[in-house]
C-alpha atoms as a PDB file:
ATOM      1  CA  UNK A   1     -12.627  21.122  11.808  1.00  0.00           C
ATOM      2  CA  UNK A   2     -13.818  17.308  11.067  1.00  0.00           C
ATOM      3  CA  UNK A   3     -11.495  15.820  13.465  1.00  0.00           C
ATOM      4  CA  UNK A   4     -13.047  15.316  17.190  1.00  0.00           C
ATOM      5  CA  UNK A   5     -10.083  13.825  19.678  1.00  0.00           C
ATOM      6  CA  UNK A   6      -8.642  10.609  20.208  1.00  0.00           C
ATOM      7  CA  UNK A   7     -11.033   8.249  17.673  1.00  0.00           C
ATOM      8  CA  UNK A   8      -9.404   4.672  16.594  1.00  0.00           C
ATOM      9  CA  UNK A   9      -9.944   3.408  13.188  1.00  0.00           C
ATOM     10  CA  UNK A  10      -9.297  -0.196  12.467  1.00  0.00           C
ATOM     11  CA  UNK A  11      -9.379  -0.695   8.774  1.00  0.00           C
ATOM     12  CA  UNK A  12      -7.912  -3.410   6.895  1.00  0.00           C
ATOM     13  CA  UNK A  13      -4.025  -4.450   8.023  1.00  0.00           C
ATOM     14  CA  UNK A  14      -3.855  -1.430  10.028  1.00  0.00           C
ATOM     15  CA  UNK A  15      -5.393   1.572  12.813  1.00  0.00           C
ATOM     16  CA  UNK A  16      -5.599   5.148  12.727  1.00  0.00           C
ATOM     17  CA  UNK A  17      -5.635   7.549  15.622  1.00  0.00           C
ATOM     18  CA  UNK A  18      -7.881  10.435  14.542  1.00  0.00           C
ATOM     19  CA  UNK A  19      -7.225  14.104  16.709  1.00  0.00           C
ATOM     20  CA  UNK A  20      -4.638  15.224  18.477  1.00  0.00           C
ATOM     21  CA  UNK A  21      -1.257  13.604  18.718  1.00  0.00           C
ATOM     22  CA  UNK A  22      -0.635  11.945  22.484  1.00  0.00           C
ATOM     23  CA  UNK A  23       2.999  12.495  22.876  1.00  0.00           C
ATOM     24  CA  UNK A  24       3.782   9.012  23.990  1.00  0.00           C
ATOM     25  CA  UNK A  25       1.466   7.222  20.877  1.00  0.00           C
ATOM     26  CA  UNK A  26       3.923   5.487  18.813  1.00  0.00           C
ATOM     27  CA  UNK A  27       1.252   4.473  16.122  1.00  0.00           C
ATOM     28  CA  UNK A  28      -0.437   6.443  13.095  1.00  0.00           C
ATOM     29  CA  UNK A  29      -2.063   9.214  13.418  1.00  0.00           C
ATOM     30  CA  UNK A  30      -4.201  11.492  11.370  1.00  0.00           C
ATOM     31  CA  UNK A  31      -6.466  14.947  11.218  1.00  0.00           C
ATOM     32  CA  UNK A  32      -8.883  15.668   8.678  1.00  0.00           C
ATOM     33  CA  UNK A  33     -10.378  19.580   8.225  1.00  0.00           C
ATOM     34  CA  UNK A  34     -13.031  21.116   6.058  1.00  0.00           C
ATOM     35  CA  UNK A  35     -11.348  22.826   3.607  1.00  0.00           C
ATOM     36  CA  UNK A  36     -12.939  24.963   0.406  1.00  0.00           C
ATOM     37  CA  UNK A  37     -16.227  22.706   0.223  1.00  0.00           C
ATOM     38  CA  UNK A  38     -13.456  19.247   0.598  1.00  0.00           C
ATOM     39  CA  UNK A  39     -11.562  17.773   3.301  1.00  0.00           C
ATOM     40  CA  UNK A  40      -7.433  17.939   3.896  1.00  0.00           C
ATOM     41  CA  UNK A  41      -5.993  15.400   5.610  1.00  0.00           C
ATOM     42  CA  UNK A  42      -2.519  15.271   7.180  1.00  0.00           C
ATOM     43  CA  UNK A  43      -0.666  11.603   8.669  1.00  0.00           C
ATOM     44  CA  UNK A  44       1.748  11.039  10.832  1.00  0.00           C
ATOM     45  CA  UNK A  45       4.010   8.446  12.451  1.00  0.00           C
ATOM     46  CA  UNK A  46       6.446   8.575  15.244  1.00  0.00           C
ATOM     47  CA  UNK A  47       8.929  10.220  13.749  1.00  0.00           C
ATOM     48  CA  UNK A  48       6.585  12.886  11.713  1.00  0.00           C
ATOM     49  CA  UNK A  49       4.257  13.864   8.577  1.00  0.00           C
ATOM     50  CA  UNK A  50       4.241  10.984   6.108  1.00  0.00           C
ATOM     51  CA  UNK A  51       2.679  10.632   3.006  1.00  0.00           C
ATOM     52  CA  UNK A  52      -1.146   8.633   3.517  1.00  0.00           C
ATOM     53  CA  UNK A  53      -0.941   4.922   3.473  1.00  0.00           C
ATOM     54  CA  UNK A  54      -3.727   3.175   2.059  1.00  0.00           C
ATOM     55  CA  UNK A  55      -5.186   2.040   5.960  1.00  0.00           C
ATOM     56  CA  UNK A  56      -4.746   5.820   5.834  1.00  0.00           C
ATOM     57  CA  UNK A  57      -7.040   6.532   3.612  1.00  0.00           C
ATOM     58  CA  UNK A  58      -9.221   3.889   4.161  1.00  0.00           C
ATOM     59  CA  UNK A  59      -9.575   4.612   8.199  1.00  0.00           C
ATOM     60  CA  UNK A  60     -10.687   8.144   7.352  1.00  0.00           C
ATOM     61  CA  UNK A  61     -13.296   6.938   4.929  1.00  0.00           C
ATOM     62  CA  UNK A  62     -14.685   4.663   7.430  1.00  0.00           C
ATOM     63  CA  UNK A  63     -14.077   8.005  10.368  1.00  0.00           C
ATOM     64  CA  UNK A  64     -15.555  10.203   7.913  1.00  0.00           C
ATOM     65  CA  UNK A  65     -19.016   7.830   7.451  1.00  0.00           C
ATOM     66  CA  UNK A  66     -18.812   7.576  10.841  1.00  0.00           C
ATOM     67  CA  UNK A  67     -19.148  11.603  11.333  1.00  0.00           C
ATOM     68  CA  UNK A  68     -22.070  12.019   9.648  1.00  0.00           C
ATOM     69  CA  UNK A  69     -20.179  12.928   6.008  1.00  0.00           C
ATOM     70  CA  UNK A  70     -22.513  10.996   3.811  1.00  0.00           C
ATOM     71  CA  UNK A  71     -20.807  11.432   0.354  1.00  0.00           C
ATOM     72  CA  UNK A  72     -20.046   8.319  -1.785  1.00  0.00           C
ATOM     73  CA  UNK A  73     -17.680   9.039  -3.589  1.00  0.00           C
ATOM     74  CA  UNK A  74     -15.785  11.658  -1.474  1.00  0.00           C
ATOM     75  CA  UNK A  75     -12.554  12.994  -2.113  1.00  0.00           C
ATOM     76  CA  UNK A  76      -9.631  13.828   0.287  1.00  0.00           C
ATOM     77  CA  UNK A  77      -6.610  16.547  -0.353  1.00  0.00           C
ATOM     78  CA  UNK A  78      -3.390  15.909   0.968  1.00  0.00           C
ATOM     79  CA  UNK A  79      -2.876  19.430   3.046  1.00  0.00           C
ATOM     80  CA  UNK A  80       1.297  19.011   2.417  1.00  0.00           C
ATOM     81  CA  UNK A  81       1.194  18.025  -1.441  1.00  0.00           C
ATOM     82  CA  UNK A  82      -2.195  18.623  -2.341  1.00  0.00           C
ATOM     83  CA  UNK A  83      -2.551  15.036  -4.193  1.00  0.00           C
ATOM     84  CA  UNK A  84      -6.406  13.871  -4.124  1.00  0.00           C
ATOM     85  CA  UNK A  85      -7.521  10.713  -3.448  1.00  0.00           C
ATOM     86  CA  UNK A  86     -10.831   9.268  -3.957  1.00  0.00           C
ATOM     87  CA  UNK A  87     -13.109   7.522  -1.182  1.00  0.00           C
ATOM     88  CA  UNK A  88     -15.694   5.250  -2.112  1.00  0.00           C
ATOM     89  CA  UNK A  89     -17.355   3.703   1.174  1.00  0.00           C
ATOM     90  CA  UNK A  90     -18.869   0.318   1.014  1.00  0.00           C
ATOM     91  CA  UNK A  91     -22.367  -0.055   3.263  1.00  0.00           C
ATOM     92  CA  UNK A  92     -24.719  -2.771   4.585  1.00  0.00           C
ATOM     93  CA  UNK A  93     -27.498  -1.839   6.886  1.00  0.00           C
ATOM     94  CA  UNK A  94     -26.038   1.906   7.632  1.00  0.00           C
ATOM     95  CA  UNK A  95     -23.006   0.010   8.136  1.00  0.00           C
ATOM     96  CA  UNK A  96     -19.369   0.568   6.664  1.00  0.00           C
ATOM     97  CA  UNK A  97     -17.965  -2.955   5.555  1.00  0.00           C
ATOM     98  CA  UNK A  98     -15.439  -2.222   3.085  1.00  0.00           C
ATOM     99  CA  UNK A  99     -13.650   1.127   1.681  1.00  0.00           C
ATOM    100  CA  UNK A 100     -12.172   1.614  -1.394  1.00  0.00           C
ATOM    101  CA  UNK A 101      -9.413   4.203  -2.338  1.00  0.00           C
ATOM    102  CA  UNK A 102      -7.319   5.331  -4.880  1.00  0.00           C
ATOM    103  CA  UNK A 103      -3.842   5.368  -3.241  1.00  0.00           C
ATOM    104  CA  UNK A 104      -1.160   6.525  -5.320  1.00  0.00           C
ATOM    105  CA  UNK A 105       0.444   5.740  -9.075  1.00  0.00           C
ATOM    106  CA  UNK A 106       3.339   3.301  -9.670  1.00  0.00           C
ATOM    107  CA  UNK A 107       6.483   4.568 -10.625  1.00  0.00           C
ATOM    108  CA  UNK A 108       8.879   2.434 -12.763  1.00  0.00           C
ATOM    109  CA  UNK A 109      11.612   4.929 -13.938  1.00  0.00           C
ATOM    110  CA  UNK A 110      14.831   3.947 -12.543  1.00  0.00           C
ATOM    111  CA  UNK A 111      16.007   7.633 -11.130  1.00  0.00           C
ATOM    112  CA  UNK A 112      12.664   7.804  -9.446  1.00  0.00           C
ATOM    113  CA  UNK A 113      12.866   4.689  -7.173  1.00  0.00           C
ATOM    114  CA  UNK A 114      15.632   5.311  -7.340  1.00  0.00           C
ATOM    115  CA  UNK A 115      18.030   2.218  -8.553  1.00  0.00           C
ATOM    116  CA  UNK A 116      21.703   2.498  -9.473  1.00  0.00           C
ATOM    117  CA  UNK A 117      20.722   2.292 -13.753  1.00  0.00           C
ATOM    118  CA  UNK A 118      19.266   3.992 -15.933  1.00  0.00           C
ATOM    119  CA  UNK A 119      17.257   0.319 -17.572  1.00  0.00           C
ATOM    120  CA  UNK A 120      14.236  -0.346 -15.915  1.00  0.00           C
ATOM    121  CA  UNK A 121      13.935  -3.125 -13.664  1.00  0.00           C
ATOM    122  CA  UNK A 122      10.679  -5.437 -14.783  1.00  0.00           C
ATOM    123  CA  UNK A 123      10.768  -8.948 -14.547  1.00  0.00           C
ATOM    124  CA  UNK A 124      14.594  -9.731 -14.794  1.00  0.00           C
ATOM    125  CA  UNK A 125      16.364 -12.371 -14.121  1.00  0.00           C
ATOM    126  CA  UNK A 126      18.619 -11.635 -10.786  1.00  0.00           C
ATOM    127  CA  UNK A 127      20.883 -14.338  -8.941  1.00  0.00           C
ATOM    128  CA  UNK A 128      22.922 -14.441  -5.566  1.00  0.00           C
ATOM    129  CA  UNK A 129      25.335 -16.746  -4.078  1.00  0.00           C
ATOM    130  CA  UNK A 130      24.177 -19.746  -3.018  1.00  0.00           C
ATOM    131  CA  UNK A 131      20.453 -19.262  -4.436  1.00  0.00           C
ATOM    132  CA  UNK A 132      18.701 -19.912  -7.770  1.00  0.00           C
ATOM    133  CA  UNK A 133      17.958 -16.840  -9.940  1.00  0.00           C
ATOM    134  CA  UNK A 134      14.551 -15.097  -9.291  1.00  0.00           C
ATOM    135  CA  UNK A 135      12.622 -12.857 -10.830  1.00  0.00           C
ATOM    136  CA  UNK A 136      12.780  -9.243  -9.634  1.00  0.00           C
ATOM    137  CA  UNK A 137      10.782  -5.548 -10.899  1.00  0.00           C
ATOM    138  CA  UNK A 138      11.712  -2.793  -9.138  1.00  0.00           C
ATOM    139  CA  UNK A 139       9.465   0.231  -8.517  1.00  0.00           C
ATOM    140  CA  UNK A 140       8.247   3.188  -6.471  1.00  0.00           C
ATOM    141  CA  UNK A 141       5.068   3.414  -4.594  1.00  0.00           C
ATOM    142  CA  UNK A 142       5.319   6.150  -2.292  1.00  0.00           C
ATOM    143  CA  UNK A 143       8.730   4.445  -1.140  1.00  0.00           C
ATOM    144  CA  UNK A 144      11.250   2.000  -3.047  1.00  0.00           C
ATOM    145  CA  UNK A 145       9.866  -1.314  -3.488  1.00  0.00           C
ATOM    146  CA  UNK A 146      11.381  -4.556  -5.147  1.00  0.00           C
ATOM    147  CA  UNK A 147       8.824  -7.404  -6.122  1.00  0.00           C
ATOM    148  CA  UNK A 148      10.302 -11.022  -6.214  1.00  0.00           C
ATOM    149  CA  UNK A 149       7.966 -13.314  -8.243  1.00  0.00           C
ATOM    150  CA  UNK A 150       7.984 -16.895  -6.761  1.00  0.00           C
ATOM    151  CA  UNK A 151       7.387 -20.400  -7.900  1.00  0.00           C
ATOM    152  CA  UNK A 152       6.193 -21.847  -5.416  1.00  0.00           C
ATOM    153  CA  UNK A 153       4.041 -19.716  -2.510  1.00  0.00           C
ATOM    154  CA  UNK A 154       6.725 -21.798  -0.265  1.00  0.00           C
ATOM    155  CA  UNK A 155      10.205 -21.001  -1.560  1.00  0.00           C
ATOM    156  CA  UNK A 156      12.430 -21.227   1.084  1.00  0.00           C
ATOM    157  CA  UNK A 157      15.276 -20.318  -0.670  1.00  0.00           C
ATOM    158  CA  UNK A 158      14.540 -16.573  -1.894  1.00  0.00           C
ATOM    159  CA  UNK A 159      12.464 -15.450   0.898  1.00  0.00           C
ATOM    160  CA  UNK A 160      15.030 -15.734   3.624  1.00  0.00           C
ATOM    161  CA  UNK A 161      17.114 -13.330   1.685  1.00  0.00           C
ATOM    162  CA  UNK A 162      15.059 -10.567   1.313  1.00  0.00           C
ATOM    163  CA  UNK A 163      17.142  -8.092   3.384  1.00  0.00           C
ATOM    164  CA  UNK A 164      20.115  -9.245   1.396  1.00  0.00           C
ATOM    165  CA  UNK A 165      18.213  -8.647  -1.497  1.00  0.00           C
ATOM    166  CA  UNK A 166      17.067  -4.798  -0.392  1.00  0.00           C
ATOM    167  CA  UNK A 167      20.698  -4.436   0.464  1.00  0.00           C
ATOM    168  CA  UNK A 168      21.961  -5.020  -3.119  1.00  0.00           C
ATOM    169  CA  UNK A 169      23.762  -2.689  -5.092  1.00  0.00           C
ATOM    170  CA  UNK A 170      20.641  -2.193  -7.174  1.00  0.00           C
ATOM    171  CA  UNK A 171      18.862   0.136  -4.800  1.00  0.00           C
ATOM    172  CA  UNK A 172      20.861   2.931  -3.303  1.00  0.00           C
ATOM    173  CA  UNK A 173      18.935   3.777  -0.501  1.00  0.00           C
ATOM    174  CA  UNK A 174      17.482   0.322  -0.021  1.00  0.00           C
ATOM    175  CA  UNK A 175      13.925  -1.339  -0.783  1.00  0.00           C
ATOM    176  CA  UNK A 176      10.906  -2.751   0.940  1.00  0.00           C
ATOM    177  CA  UNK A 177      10.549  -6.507  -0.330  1.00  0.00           C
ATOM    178  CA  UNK A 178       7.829  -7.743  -1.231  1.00  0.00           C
ATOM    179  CA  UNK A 179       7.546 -11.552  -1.985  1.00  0.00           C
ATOM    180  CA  UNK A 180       5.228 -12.750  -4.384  1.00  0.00           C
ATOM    181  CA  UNK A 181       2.944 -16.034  -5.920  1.00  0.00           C
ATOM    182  CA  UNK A 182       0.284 -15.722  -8.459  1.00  0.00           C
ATOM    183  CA  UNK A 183      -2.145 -17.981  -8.660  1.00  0.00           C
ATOM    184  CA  UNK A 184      -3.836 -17.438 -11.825  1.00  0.00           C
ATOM    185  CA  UNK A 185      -4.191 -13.765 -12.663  1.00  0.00           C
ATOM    186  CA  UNK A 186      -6.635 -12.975 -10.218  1.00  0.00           C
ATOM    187  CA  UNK A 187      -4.901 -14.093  -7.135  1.00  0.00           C
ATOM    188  CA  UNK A 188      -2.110 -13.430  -5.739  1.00  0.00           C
ATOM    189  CA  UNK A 189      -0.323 -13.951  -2.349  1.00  0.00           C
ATOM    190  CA  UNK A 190       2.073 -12.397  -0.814  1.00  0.00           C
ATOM    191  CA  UNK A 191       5.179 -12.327   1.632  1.00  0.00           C
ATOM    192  CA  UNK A 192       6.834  -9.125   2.859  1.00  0.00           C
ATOM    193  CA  UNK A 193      10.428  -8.430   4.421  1.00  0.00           C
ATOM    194  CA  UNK A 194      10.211  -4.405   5.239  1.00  0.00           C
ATOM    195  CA  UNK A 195      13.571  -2.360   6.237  1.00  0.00           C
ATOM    196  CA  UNK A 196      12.539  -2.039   9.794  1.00  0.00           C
ATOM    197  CA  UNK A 197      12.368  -5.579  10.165  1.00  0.00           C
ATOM    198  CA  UNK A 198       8.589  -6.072   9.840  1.00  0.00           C
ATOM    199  CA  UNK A 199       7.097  -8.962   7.698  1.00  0.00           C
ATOM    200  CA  UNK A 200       3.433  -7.388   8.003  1.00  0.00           C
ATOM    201  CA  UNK A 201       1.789  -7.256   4.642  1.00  0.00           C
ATOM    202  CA  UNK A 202       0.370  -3.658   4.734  1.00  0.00           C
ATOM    203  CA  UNK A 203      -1.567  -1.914   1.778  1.00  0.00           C
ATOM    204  CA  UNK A 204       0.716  -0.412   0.383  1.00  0.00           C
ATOM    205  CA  UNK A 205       2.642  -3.765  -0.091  1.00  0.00           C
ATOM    206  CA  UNK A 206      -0.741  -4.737  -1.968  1.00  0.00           C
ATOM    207  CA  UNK A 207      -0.508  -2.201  -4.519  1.00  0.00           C
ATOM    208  CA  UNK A 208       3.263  -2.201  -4.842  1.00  0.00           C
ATOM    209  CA  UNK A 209       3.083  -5.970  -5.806  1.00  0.00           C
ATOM    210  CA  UNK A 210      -0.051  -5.659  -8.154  1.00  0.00           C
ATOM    211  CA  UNK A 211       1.517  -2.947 -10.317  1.00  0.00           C
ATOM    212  CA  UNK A 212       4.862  -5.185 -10.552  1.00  0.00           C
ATOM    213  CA  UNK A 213       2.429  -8.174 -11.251  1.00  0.00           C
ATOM    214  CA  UNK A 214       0.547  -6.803 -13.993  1.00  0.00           C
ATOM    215  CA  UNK A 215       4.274  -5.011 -15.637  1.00  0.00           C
ATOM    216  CA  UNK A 216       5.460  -8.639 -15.138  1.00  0.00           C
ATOM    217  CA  UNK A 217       2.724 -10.058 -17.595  1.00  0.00           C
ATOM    218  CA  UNK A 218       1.526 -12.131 -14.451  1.00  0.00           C
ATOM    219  CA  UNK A 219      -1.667 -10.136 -13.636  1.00  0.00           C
ATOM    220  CA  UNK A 220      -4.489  -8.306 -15.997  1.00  0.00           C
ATOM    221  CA  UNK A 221      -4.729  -4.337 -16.084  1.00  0.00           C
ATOM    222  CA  UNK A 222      -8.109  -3.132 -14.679  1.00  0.00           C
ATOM    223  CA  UNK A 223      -9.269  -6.074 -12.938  1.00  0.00           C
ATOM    224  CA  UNK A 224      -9.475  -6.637  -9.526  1.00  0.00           C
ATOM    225  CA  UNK A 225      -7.559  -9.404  -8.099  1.00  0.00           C
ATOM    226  CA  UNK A 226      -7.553 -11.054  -4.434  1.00  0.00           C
ATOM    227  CA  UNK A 227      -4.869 -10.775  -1.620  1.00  0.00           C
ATOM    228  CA  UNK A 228      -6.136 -13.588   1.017  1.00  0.00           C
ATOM    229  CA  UNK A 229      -4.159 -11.960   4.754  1.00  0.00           C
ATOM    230  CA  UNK A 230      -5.048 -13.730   7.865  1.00  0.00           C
ATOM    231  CA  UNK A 231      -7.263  -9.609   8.427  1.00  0.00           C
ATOM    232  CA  UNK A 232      -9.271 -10.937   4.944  1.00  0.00           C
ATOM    233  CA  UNK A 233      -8.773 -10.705   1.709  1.00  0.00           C
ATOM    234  CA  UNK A 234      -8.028  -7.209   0.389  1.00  0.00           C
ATOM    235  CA  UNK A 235      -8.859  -6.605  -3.126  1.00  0.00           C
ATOM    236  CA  UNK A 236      -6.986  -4.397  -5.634  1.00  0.00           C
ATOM    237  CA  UNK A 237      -7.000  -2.773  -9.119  1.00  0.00           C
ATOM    238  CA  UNK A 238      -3.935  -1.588 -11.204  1.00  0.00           C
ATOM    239  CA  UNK A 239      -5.503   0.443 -14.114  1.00  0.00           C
ATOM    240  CA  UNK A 240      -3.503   0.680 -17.210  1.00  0.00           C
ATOM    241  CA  UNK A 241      -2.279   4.213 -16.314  1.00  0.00           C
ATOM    242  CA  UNK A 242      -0.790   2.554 -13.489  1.00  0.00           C
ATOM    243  CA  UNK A 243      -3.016   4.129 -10.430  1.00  0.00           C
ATOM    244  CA  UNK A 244      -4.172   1.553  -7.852  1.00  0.00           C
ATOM    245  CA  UNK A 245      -6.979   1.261  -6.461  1.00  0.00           C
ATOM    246  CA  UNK A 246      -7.432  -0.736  -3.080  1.00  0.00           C
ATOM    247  CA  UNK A 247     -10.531  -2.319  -0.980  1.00  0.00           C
ATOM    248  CA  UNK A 248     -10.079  -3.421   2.576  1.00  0.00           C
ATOM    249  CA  UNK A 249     -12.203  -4.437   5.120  1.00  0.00           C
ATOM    250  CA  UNK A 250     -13.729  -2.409   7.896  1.00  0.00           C
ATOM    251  CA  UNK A 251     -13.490  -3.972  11.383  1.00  0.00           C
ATOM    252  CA  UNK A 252     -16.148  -2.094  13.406  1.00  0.00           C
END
C-alpha cells in the first residue's frame, strides 16, 4: 500500500485527501496501492466512488513524487474501470511545480451525453426567450457538458441563463455549463454554472471546453492553449483523437 493516512494535496483548482476516509470529511478523497508493478487508484466524494477528476489525478502525481515514486512518466489504473492515465510530473530544484495528465476522451455522440437527438450538437445556433441566439456544442467528459461560445468575455445576457440553459429539453438528465471566450486560438477563458450551483472552474471544465473549442473550429488540435483562473493559468491539449491532456499548478 502507497497510501499513508490523512495527506492533503493542493493541486491546481482543487485538494485531495490521501488515506483513509474521516467520516465527517465532506471533500475528495483518494487511495492509491501498488498493484502488478503499477499503481490503482480509487476517488471519492461525499456521496461515494467517482470517476478521477483531473485535480485527481494531478494531486496523486504531486502525492506520489512526494512518496519517494520517482517515475516520469508514471501511469495510474483506475481500480473500478481499469482506465489508465498517464502522469508526467513537472520539477524545479527536487521540487514538483506543475503535473500533467491525461484525463479522459471527449465524447460527442448524442446517446452518449446523452441529449434528446440523434444529430450531434457542435457549434449550433440555439435561442431562448428574451436572449440573442448563442452558440452551443454539447458533449460528454466524464459527465454531460454544454459549451456556450461567447462574444464578448462579458456577455451578460447568456451567462445568467446557464441553469435555464442545462435545464433545456436538449439534455435529459441535465448539463454542467460551461461558458466560453476565445481569444485567439491559444487562449481561452472561461465561465462555469455547475448543477449544484457552483461557478468554480474545475479541470474538468478545462478539458470539456477545449474539446468543444477545437470541434467548434475556434481552437487548434494538438496545441496547448492557456486558461488564465485567479489559482494560475492551467494549460491544456485536445489531440485530434480527442484525449485531453491537462497541466496545473502545484501549490506546495
Amino acid at each position: 500500500m502507497v497510501t499513508k493516512e490523512g495527506v492533503l494535496v493542493r493541486c491546481g483548482t482543487g485538494e485531495v485527501l490521501f488515506g483513509k476516509r474521516p467520516s465527517n470529511y465532506t471533500g475528495i478523497s483518494a487511495e492509491i496501492s501498488e498493484e502488478n508493478g503499477g499503481f490503482s487508484l480509487i476517488s471519492f466524494d461525499g456521496r461515494g466512488e467517482i470517476s478521477p477528476t483531473a485535480e485527481v489525478l494531478c494531486c496523486a502525481g504531486k502525492y506520489l513524487w512526494d512518496q519517494g515514486i520517482r517515475e516520469c512518466p508514471v501511469t495510474v489504473r483506475e481500480e473500478d474501470s481499469g482506465k489508465e492515465h498517464l502522469i508526467l510530473t513537472s520539477t524545479c530544484t527536487d521540487r514538483v511545480t506543475a503535473v500533467t495528465v491525461g484525463v479522459d476522451r471527449a465524447d460527442f455522440i448524442p446517446q452518449n451525453i446523452p441529449l434528446r437527438f440523434e444529430k450531434s450538437l457542435i457549434n449550433d445556433l440555439i435561442s431562448l426567450p428574451d436572449c440573442k441566439p448563442f452558440r452551443l456544442t454539447a458533449l460528454s467528459f466524464q459527465v454531460p457538458y454544454g459549451v456556450v461560445f461567447l462574444d464578448t468575455a462579458g456577455d451578460c445576457l447568456v451567462l445568467n441563463r446557464g441553469q435555464e440553459i442545462s435545464g433545456m429539453h436538449l439534455f435529459p438528465k441535465g448539463a454542467e455549463m460551461i461558458f466560453a471566450y476565445t481569444r485567439g486560438e491559444k487562449e481561452l477563458h472561461l465561465r462555469a454554472c455547475h448543477r449544484d450551483g457552483s461557478t468554480d472552474v474545475r479541470g474538468n471544465d478545462v478539458c470539456a471546453a477545449l474539446a468543444a473549442a477545437v470541434a467548434a473550429g475556434r481552437c487548434l488540435p494538438d496545441t496547448a492553449v492557456t486558461v488564465p483562473l485567479p489559482q494560475g493559468d492551467l494549460r491544456a491539449v485536445c489531440t485530434k483523437e480527442w484525449e485531453l491532456f491537462l497541466t496545473l499548478p502545484v501549490f506546495c
